[in-house]
PDB file of N, CA and C in Angstrom:
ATOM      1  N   UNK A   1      -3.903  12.800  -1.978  1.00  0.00           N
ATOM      2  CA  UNK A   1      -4.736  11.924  -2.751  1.00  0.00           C
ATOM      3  C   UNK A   1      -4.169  11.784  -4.166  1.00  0.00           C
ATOM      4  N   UNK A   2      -3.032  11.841  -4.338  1.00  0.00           N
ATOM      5  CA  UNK A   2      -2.367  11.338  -5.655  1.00  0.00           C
ATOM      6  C   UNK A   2      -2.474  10.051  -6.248  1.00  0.00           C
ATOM      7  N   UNK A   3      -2.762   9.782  -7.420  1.00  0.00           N
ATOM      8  CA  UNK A   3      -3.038   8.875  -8.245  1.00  0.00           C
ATOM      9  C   UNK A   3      -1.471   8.219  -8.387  1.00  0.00           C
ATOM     10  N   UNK A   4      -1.463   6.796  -7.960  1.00  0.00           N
ATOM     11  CA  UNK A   4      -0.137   6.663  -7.976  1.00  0.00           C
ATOM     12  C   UNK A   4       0.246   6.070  -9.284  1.00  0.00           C
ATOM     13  N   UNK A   5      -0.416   5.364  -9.843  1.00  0.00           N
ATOM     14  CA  UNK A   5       0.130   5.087 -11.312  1.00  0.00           C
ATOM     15  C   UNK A   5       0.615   6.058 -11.899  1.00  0.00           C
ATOM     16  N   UNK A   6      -0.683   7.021 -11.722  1.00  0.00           N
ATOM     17  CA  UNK A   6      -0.659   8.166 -12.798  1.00  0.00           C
ATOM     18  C   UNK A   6      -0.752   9.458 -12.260  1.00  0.00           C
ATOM     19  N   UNK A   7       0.648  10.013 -11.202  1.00  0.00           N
ATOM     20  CA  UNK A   7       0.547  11.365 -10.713  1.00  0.00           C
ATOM     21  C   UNK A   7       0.059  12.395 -11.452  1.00  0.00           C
ATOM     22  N   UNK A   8      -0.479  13.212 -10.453  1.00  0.00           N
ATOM     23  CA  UNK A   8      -0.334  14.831 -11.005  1.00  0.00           C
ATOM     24  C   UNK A   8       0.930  15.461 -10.583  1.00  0.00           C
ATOM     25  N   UNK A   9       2.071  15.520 -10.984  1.00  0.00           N
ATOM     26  CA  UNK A   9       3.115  16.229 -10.798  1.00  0.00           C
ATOM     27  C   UNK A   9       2.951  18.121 -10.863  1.00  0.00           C
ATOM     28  N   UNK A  10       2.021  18.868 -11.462  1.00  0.00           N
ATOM     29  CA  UNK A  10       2.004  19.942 -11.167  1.00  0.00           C
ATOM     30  C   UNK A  10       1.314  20.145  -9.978  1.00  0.00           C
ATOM     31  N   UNK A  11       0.324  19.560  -9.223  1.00  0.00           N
ATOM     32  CA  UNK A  11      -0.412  19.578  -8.391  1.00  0.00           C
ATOM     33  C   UNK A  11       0.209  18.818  -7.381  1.00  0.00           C
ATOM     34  N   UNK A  12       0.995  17.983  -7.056  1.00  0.00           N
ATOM     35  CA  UNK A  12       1.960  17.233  -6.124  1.00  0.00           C
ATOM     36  C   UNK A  12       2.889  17.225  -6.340  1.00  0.00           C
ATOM     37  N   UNK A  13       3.352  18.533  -6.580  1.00  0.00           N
ATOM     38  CA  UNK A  13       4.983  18.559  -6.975  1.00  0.00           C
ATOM     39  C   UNK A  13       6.266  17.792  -5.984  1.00  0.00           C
ATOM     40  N   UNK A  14       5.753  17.501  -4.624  1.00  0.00           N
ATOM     41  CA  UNK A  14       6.263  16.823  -3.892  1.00  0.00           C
ATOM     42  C   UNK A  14       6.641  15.095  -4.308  1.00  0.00           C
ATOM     43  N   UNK A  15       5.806  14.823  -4.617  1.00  0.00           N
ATOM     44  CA  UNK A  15       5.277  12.883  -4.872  1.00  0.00           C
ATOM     45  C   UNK A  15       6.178  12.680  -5.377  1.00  0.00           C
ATOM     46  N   UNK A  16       7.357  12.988  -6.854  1.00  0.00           N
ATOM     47  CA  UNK A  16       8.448  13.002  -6.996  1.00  0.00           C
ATOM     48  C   UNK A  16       9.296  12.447  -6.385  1.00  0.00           C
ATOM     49  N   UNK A  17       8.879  13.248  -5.054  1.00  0.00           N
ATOM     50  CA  UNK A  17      11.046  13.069  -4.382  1.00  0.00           C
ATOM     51  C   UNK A  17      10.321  11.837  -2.990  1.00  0.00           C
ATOM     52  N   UNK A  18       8.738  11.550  -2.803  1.00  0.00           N
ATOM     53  CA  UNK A  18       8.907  10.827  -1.859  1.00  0.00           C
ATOM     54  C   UNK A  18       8.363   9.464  -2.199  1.00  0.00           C
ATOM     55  N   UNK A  19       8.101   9.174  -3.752  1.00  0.00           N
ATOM     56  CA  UNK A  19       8.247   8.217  -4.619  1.00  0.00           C
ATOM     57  C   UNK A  19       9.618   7.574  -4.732  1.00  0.00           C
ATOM     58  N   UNK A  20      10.865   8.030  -4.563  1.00  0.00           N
ATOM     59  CA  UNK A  20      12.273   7.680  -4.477  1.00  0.00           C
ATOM     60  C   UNK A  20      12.392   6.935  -2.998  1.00  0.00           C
ATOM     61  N   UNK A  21      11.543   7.034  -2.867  1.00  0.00           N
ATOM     62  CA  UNK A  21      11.702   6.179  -1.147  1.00  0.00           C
ATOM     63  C   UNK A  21      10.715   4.646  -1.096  1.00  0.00           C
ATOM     64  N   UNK A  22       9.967   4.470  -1.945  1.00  0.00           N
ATOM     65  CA  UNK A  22       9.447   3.531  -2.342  1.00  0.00           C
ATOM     66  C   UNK A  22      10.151   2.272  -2.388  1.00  0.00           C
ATOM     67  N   UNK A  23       9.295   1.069  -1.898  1.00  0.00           N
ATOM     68  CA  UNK A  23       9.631   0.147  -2.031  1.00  0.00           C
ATOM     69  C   UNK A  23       8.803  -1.203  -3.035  1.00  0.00           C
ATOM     70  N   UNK A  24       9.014  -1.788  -3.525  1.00  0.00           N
ATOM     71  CA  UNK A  24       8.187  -2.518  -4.704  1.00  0.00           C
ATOM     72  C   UNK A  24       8.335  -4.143  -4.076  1.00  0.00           C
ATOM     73  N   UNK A  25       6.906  -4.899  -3.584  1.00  0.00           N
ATOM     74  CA  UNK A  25       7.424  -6.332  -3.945  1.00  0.00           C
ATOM     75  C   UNK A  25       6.024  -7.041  -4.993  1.00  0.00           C
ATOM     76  N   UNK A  26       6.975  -7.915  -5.660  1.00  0.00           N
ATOM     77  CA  UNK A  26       6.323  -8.482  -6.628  1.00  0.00           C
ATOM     78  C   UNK A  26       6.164 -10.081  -5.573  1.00  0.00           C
ATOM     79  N   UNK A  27       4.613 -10.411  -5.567  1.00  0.00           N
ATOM     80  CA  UNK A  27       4.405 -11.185  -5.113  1.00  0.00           C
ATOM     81  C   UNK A  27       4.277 -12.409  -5.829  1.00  0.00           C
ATOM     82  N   UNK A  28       4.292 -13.748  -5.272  1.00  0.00           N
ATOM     83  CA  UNK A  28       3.840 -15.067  -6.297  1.00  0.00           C
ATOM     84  C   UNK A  28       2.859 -15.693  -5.409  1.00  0.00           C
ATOM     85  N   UNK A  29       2.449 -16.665  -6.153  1.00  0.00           N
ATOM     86  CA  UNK A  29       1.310 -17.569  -5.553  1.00  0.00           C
ATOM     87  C   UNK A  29       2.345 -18.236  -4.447  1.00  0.00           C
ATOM     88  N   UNK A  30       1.091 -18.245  -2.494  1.00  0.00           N
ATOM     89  CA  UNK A  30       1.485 -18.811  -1.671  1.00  0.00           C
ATOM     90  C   UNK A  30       2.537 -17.404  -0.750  1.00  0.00           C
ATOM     91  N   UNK A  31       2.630 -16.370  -1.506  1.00  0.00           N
ATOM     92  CA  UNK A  31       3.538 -15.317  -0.819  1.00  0.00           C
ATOM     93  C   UNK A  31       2.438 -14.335   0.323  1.00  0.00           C
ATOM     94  N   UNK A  32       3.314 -13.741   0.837  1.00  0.00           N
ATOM     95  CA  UNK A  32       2.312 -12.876   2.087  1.00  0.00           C
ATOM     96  C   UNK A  32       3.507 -11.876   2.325  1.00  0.00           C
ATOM     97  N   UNK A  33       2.556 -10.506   2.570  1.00  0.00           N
ATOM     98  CA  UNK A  33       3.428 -10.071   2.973  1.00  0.00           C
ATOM     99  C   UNK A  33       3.239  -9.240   3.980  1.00  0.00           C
ATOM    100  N   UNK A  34       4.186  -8.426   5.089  1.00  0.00           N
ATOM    101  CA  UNK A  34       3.428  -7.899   6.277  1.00  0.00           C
ATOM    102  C   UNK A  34       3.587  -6.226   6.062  1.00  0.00           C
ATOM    103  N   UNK A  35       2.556  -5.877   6.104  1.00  0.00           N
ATOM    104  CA  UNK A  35       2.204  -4.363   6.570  1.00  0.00           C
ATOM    105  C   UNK A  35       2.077  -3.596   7.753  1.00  0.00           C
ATOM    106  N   UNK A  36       3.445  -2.970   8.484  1.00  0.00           N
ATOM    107  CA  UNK A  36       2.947  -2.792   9.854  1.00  0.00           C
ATOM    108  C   UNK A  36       1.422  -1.529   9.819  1.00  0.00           C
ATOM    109  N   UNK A  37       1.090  -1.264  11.296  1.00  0.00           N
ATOM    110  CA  UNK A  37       0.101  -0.999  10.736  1.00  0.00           C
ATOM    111  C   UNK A  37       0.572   1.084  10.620  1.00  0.00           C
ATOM    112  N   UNK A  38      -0.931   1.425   9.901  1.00  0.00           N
ATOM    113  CA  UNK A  38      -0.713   2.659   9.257  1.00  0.00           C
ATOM    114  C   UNK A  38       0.619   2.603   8.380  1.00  0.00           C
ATOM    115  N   UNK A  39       1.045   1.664   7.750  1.00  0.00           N
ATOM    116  CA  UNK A  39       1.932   1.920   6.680  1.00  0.00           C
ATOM    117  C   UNK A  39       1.096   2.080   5.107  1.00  0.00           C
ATOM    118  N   UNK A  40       1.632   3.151   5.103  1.00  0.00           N
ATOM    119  CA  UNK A  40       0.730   3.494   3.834  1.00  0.00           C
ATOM    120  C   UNK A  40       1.368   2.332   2.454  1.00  0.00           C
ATOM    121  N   UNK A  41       0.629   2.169   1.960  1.00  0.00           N
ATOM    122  CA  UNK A  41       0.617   0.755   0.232  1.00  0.00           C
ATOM    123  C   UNK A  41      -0.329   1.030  -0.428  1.00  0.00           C
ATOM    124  N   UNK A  42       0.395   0.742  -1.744  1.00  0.00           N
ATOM    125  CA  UNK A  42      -0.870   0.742  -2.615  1.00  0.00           C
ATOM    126  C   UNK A  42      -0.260  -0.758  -3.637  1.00  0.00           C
ATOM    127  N   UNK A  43      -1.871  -1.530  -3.811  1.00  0.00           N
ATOM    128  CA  UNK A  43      -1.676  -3.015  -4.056  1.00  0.00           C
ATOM    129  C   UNK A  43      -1.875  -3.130  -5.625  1.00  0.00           C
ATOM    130  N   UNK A  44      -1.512  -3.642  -6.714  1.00  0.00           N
ATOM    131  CA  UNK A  44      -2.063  -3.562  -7.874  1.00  0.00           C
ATOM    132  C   UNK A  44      -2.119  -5.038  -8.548  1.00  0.00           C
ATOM    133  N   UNK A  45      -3.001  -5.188  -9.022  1.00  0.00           N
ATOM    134  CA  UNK A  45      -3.011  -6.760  -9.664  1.00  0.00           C
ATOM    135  C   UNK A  45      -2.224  -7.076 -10.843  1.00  0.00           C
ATOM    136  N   UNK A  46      -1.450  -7.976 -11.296  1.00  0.00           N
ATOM    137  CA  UNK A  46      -0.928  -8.330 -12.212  1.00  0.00           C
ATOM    138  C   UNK A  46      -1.473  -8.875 -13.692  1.00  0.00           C
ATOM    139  N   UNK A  47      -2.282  -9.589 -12.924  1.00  0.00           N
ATOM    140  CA  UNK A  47      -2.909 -11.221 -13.470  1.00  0.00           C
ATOM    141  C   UNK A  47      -4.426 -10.691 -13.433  1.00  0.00           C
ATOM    142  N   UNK A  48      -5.563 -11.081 -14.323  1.00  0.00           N
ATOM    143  CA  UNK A  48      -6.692 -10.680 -14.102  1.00  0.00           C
ATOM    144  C   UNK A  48      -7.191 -11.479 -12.964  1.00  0.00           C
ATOM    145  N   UNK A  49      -6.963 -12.260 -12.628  1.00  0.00           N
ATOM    146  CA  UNK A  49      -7.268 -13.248 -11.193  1.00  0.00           C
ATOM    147  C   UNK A  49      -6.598 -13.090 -10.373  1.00  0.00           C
ATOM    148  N   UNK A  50      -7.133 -12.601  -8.983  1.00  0.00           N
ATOM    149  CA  UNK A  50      -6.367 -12.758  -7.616  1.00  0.00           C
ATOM    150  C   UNK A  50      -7.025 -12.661  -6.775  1.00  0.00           C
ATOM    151  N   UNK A  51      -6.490 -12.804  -5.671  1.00  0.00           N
ATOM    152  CA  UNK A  51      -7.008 -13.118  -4.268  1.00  0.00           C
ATOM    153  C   UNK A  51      -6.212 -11.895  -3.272  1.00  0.00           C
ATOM    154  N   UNK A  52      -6.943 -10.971  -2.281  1.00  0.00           N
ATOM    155  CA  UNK A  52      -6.122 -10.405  -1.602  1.00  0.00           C
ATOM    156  C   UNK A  52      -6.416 -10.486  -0.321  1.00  0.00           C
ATOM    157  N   UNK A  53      -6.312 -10.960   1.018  1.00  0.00           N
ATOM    158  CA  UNK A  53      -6.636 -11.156   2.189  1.00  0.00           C
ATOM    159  C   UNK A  53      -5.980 -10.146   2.968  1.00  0.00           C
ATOM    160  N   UNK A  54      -6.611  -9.486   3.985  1.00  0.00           N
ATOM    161  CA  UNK A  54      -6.440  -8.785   4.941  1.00  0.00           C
ATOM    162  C   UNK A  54      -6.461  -9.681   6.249  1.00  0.00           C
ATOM    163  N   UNK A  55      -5.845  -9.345   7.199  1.00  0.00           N
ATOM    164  CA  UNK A  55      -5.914  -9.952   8.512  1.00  0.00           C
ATOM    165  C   UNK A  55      -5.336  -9.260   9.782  1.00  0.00           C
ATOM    166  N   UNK A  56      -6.072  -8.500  10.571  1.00  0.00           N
ATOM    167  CA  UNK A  56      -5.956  -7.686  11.356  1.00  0.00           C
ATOM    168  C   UNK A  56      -4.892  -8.572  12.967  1.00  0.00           C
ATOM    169  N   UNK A  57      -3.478  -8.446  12.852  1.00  0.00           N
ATOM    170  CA  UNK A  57      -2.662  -9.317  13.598  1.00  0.00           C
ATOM    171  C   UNK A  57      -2.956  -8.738  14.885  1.00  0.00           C
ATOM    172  N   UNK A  58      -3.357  -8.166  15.545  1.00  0.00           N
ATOM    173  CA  UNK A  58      -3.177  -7.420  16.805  1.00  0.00           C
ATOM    174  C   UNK A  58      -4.443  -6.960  17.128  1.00  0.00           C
ATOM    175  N   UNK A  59      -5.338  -7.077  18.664  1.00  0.00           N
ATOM    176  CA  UNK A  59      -6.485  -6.793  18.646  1.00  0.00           C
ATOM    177  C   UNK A  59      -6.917  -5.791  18.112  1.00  0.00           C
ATOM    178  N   UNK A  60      -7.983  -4.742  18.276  1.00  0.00           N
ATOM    179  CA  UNK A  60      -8.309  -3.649  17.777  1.00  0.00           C
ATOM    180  C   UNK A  60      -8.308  -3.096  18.268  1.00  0.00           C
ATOM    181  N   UNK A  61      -7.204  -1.772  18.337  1.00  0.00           N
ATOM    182  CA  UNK A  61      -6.819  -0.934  19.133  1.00  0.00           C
ATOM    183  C   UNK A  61      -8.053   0.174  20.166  1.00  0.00           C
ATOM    184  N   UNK A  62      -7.759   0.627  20.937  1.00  0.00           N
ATOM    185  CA  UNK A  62      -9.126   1.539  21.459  1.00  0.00           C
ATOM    186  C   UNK A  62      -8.623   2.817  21.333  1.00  0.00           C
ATOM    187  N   UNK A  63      -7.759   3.194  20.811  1.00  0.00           N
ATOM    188  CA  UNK A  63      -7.301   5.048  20.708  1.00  0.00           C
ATOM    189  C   UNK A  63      -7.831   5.111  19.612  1.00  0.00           C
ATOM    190  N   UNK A  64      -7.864   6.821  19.320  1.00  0.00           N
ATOM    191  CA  UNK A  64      -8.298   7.057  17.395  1.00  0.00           C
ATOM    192  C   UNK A  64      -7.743   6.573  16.706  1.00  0.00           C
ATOM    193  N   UNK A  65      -6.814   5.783  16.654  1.00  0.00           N
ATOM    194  CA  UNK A  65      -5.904   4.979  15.540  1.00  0.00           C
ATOM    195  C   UNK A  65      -6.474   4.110  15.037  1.00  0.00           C
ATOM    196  N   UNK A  66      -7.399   3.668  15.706  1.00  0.00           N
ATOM    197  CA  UNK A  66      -8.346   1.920  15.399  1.00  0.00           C
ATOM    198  C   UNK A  66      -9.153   2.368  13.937  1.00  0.00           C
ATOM    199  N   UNK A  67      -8.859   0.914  13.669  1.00  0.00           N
ATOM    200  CA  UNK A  67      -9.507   0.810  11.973  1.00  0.00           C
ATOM    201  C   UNK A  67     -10.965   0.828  12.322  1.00  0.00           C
TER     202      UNK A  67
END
């Protein structure tokens, strides 16, 4: 449960080295982007106005995995 802006590095001394594996996209108006699923993201707004849509591509699974 690390704060990703603002780690606790003594308390997640790990987050460090698996922050280097990170990937960043900067989105624009009309962009989308795909999340397979259980991929962990974290979304942050730029602009005080936005829009963020979710859309579940694939039925809803029936194992414990289902949202």
């Amino acid at each position: 449960m690390v704060h990703v802006t603002a780690p606790d590095h003594q308390r997640y001394p790990r987050y460090g080295r698996a922050l280097e594996g990170a990937q960043v996209a900067d989105l624009g108006p009309g962009d989308a982007l795909y999340i397979p699923y259980q991929g962990y993201h974290h979304v942050e707004a730029l602009d005080p106005i936005n829009i963020l849509v979710n859309y579940w591509w694939d039925p809803v699974r029936q194992d414990p995995g289902s949202p």
